[in-house]
C-alpha atoms as a PDB file:
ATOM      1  CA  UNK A   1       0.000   0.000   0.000  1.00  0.00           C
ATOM      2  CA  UNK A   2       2.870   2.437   0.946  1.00  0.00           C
ATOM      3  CA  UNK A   3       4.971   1.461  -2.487  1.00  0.00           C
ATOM      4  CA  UNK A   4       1.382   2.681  -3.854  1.00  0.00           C
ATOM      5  CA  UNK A   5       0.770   5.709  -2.831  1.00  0.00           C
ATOM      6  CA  UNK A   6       4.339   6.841  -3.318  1.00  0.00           C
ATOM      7  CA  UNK A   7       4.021   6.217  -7.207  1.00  0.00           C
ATOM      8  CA  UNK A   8       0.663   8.328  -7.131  1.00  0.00           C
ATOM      9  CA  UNK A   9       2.513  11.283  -5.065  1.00  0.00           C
ATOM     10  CA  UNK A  10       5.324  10.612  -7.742  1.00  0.00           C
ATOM     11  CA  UNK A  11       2.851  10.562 -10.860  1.00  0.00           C
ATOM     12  CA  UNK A  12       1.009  14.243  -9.459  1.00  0.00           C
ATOM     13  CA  UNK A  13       4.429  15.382  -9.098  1.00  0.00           C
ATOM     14  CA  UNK A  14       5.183  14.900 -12.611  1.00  0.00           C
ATOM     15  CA  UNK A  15       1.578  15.938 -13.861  1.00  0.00           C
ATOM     16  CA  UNK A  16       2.693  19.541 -12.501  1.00  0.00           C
ATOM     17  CA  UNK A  17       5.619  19.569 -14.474  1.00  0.00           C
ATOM     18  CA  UNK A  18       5.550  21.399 -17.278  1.00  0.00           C
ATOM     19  CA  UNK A  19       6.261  18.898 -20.121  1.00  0.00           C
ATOM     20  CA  UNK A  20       5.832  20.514 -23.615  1.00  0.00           C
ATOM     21  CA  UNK A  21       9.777  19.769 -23.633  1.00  0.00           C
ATOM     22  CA  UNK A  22       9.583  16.297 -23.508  1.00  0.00           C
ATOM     23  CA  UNK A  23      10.542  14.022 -25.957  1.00  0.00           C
ATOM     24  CA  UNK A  24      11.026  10.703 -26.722  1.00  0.00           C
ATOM     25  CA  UNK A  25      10.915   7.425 -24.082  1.00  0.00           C
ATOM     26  CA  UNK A  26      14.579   6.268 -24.346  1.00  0.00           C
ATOM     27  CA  UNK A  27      14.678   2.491 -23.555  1.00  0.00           C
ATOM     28  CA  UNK A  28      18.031   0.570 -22.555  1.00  0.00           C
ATOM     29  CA  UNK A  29      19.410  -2.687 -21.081  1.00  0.00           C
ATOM     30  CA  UNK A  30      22.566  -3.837 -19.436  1.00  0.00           C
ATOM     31  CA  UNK A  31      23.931  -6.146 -16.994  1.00  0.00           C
ATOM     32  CA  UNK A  32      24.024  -5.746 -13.053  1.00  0.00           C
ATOM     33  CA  UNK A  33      26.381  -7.341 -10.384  1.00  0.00           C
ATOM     34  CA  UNK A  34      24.340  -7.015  -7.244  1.00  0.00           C
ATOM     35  CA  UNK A  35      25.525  -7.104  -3.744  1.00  0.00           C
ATOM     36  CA  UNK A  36      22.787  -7.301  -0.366  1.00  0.00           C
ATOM     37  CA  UNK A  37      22.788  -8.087   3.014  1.00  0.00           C
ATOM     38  CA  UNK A  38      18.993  -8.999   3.116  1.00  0.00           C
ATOM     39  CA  UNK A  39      20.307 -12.454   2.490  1.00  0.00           C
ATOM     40  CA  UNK A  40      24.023 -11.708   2.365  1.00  0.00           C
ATOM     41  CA  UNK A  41      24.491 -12.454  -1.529  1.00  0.00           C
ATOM     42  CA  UNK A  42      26.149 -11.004  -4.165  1.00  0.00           C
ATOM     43  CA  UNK A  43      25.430 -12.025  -7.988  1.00  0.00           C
ATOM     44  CA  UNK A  44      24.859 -11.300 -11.605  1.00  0.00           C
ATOM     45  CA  UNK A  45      21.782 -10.338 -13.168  1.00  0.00           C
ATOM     46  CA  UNK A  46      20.110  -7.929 -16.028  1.00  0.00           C
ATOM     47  CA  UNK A  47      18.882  -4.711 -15.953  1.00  0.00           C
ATOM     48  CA  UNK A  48      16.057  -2.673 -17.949  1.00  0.00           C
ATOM     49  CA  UNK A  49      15.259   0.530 -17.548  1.00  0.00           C
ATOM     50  CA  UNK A  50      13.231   3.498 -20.067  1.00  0.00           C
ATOM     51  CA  UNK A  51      13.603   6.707 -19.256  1.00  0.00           C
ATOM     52  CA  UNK A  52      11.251   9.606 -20.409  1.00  0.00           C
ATOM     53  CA  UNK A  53      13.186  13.237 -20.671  1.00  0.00           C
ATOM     54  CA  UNK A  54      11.518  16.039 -18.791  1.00  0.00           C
ATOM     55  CA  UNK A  55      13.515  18.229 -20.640  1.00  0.00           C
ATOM     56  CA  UNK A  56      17.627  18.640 -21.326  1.00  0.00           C
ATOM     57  CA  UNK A  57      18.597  17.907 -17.989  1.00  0.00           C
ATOM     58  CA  UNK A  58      15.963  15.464 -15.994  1.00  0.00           C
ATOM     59  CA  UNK A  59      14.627  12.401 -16.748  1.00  0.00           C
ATOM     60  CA  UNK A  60      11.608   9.974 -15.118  1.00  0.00           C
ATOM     61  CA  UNK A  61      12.632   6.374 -15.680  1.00  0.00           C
ATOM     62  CA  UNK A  62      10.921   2.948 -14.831  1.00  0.00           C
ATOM     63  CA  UNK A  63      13.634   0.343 -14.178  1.00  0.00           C
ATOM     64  CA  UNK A  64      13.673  -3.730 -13.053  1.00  0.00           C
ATOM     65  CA  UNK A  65      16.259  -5.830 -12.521  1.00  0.00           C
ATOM     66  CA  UNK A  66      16.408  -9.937 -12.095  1.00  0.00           C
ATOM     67  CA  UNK A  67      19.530 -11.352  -9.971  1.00  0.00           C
ATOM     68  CA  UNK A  68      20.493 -14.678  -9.920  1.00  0.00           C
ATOM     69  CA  UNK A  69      22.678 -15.655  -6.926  1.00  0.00           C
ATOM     70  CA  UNK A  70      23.823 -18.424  -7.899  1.00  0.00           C
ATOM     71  CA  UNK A  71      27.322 -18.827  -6.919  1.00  0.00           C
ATOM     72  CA  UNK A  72      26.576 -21.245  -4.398  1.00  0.00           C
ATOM     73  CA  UNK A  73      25.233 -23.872  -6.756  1.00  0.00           C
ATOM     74  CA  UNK A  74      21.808 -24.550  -8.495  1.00  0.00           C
ATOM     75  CA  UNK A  75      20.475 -26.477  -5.457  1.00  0.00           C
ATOM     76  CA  UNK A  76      20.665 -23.364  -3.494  1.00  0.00           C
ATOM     77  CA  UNK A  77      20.277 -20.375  -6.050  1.00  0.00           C
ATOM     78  CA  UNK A  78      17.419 -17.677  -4.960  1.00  0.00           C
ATOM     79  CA  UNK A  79      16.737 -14.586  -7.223  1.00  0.00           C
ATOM     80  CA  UNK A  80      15.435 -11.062  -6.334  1.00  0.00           C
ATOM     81  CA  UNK A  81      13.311  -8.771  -8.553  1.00  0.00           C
ATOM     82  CA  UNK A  82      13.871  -5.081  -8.198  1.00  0.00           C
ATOM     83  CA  UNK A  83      11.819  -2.874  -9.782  1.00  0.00           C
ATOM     84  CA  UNK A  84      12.232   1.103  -9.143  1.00  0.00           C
ATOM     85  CA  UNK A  85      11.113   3.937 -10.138  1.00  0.00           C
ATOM     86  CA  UNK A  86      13.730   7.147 -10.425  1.00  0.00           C
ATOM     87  CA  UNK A  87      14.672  11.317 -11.303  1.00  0.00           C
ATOM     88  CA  UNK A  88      17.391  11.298 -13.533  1.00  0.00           C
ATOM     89  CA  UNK A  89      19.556  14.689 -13.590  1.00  0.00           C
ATOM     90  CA  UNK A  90      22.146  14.571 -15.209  1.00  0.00           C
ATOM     91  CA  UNK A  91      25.049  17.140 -14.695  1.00  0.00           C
ATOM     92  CA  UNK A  92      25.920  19.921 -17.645  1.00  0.00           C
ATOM     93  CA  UNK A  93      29.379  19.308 -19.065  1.00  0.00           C
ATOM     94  CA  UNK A  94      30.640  19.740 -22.706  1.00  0.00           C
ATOM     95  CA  UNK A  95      32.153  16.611 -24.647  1.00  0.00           C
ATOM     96  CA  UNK A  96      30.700  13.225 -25.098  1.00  0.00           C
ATOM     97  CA  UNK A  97      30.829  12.381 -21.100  1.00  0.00           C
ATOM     98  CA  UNK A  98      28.530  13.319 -18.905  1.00  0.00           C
ATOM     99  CA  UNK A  99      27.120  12.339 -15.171  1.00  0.00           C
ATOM    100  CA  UNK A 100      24.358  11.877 -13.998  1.00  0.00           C
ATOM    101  CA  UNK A 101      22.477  11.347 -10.239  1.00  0.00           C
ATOM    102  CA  UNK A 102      19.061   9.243  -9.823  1.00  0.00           C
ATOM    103  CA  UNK A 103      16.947   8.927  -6.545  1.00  0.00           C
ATOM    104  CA  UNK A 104      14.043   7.278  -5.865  1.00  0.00           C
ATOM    105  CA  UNK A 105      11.956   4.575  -4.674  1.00  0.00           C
ATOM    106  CA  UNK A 106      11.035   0.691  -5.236  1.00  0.00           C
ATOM    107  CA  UNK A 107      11.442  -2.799  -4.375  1.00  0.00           C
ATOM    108  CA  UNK A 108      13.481  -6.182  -3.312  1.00  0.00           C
ATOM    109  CA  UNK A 109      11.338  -9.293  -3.757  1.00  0.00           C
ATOM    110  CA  UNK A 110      13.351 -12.055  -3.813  1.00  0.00           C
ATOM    111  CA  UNK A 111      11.902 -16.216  -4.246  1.00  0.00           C
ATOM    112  CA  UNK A 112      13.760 -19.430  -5.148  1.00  0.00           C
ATOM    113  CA  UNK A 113      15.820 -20.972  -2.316  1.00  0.00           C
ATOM    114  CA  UNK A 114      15.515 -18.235   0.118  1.00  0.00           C
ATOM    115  CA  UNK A 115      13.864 -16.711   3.454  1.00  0.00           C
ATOM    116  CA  UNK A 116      14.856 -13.291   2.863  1.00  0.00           C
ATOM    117  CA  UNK A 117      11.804 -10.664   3.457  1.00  0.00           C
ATOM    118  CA  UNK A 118      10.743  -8.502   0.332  1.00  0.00           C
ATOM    119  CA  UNK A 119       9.786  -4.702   0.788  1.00  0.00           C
ATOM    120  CA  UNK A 120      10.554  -1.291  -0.304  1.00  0.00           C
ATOM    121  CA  UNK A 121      13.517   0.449  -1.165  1.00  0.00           C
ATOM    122  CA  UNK A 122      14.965   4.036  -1.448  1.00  0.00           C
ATOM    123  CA  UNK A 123      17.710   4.242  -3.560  1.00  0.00           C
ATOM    124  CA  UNK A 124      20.158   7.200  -4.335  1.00  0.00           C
ATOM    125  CA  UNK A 125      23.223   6.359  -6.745  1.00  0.00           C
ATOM    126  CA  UNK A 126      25.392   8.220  -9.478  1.00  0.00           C
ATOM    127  CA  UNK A 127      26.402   7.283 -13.090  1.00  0.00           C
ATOM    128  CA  UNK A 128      28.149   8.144 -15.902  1.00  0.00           C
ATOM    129  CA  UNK A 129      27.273   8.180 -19.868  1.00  0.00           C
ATOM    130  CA  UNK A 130      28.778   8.207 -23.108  1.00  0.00           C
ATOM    131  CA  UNK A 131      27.084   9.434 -25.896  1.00  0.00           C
ATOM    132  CA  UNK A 132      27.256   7.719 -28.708  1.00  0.00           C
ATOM    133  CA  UNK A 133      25.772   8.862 -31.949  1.00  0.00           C
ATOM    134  CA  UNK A 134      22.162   7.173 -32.065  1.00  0.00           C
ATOM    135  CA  UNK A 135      22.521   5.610 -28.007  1.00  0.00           C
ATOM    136  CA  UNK A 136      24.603   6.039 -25.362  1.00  0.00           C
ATOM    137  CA  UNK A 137      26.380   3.555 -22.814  1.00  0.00           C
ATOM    138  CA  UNK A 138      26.034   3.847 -18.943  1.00  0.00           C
ATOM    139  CA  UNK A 139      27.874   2.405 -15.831  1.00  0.00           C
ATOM    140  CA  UNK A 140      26.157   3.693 -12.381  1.00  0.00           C
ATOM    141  CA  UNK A 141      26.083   2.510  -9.053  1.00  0.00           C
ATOM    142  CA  UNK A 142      22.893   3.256  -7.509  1.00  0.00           C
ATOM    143  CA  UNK A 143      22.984   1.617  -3.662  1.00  0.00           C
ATOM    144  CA  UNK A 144      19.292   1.179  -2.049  1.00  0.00           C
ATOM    145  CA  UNK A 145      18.225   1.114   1.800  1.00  0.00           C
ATOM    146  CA  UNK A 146      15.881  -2.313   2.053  1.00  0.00           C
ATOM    147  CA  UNK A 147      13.380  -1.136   4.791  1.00  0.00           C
ATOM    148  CA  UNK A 148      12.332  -4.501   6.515  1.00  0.00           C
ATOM    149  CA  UNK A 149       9.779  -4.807   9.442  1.00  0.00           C
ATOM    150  CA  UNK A 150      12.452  -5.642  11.855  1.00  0.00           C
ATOM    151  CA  UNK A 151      16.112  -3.688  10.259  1.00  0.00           C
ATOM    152  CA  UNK A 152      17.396  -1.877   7.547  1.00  0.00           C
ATOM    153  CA  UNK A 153      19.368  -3.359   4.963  1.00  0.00           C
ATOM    154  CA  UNK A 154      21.741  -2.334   2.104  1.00  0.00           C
ATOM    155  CA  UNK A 155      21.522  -3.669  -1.478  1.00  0.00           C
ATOM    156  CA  UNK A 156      24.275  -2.303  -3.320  1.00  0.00           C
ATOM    157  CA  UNK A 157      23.878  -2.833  -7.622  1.00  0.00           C
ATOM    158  CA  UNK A 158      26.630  -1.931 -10.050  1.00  0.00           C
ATOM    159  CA  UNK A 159      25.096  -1.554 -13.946  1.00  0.00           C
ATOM    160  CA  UNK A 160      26.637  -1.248 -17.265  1.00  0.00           C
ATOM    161  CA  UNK A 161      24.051  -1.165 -20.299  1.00  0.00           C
ATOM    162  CA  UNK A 162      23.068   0.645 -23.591  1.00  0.00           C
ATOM    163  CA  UNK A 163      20.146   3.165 -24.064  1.00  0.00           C
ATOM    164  CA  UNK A 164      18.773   3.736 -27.348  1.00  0.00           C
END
């Protein structure tokens, strides 16, 4: 119910903006490398995100991941889906490089193997991009606060990828 009425505060937020500048959804995957101590596991995974631009500078973007940890054999692989929801600003520079900050809010839910809680997550991270001519190629590291029902946990994911 809470992840709920977050996206509705976040979707009147961006009704107010003014958005005769926007252009475009962008879409782009990539591969993650995931690190958490819900259930203190760190593995490889993919990544998905589109992005709608605001205008030059900010960005809404709808994003989910899938993580396998599976370094500990099949028998006792779990997986987590994270889907968030972020602001995208990226920073003003000149050349082909630029960086960027996102912040927002979504979810851990993991299954397989597993007794790890799901629940919400906040997550505030920092990237970089290369423009290329038609896409560009991104590595960020965007760590997220897990808020359980008894502690607070860290989930720490490192992405490269392609948006076109």
């Amino acid at each position: 119910m809470r992840i709920a009425s977050l996206i509705l505060l976040f979707g009147l937020f961006l009704g107010s903006l003014n958005l005769s500048h926007a252009q475009e959804p962008r879409f782009g995957a990539g591969l993650q490398m995931m690190g958490t101590t819900v259930d203190n596991n760190i593995g490889p995974g993919v990544f998905f995100r589109t992005s709608v631009p605001l205008n030059r500078d900010v960005s809404f973007g709808l994003g989910a991941g899938l993580t396998g940890y599976i370094f500990e054999g099949r028998d006792d692989a779990s997986y987590a889906f994270d889907p968030s929801a972020s602001l995208i600003v990226t920073i003003p520079g000149s050349g082909q490089e630029r960086l960027y900050v996102l912040g927002g809010g979504g979810a851990y839910v993991p299954f397989g193997d597993t007794s790890a809680p799901s629940g919400p997550t906040a997550h505030l991270g920092l990237g970089k991009v290369w423009l290329l001519n038609e896409s560009s190629f991104f590595l960020e590291f965007a760590p997220s606060l897990f808020v359980g029902k008894e502690e607070t946990n860290v989930i720490l994911p490192v992405r490269v990828g392609v948006i076109f």
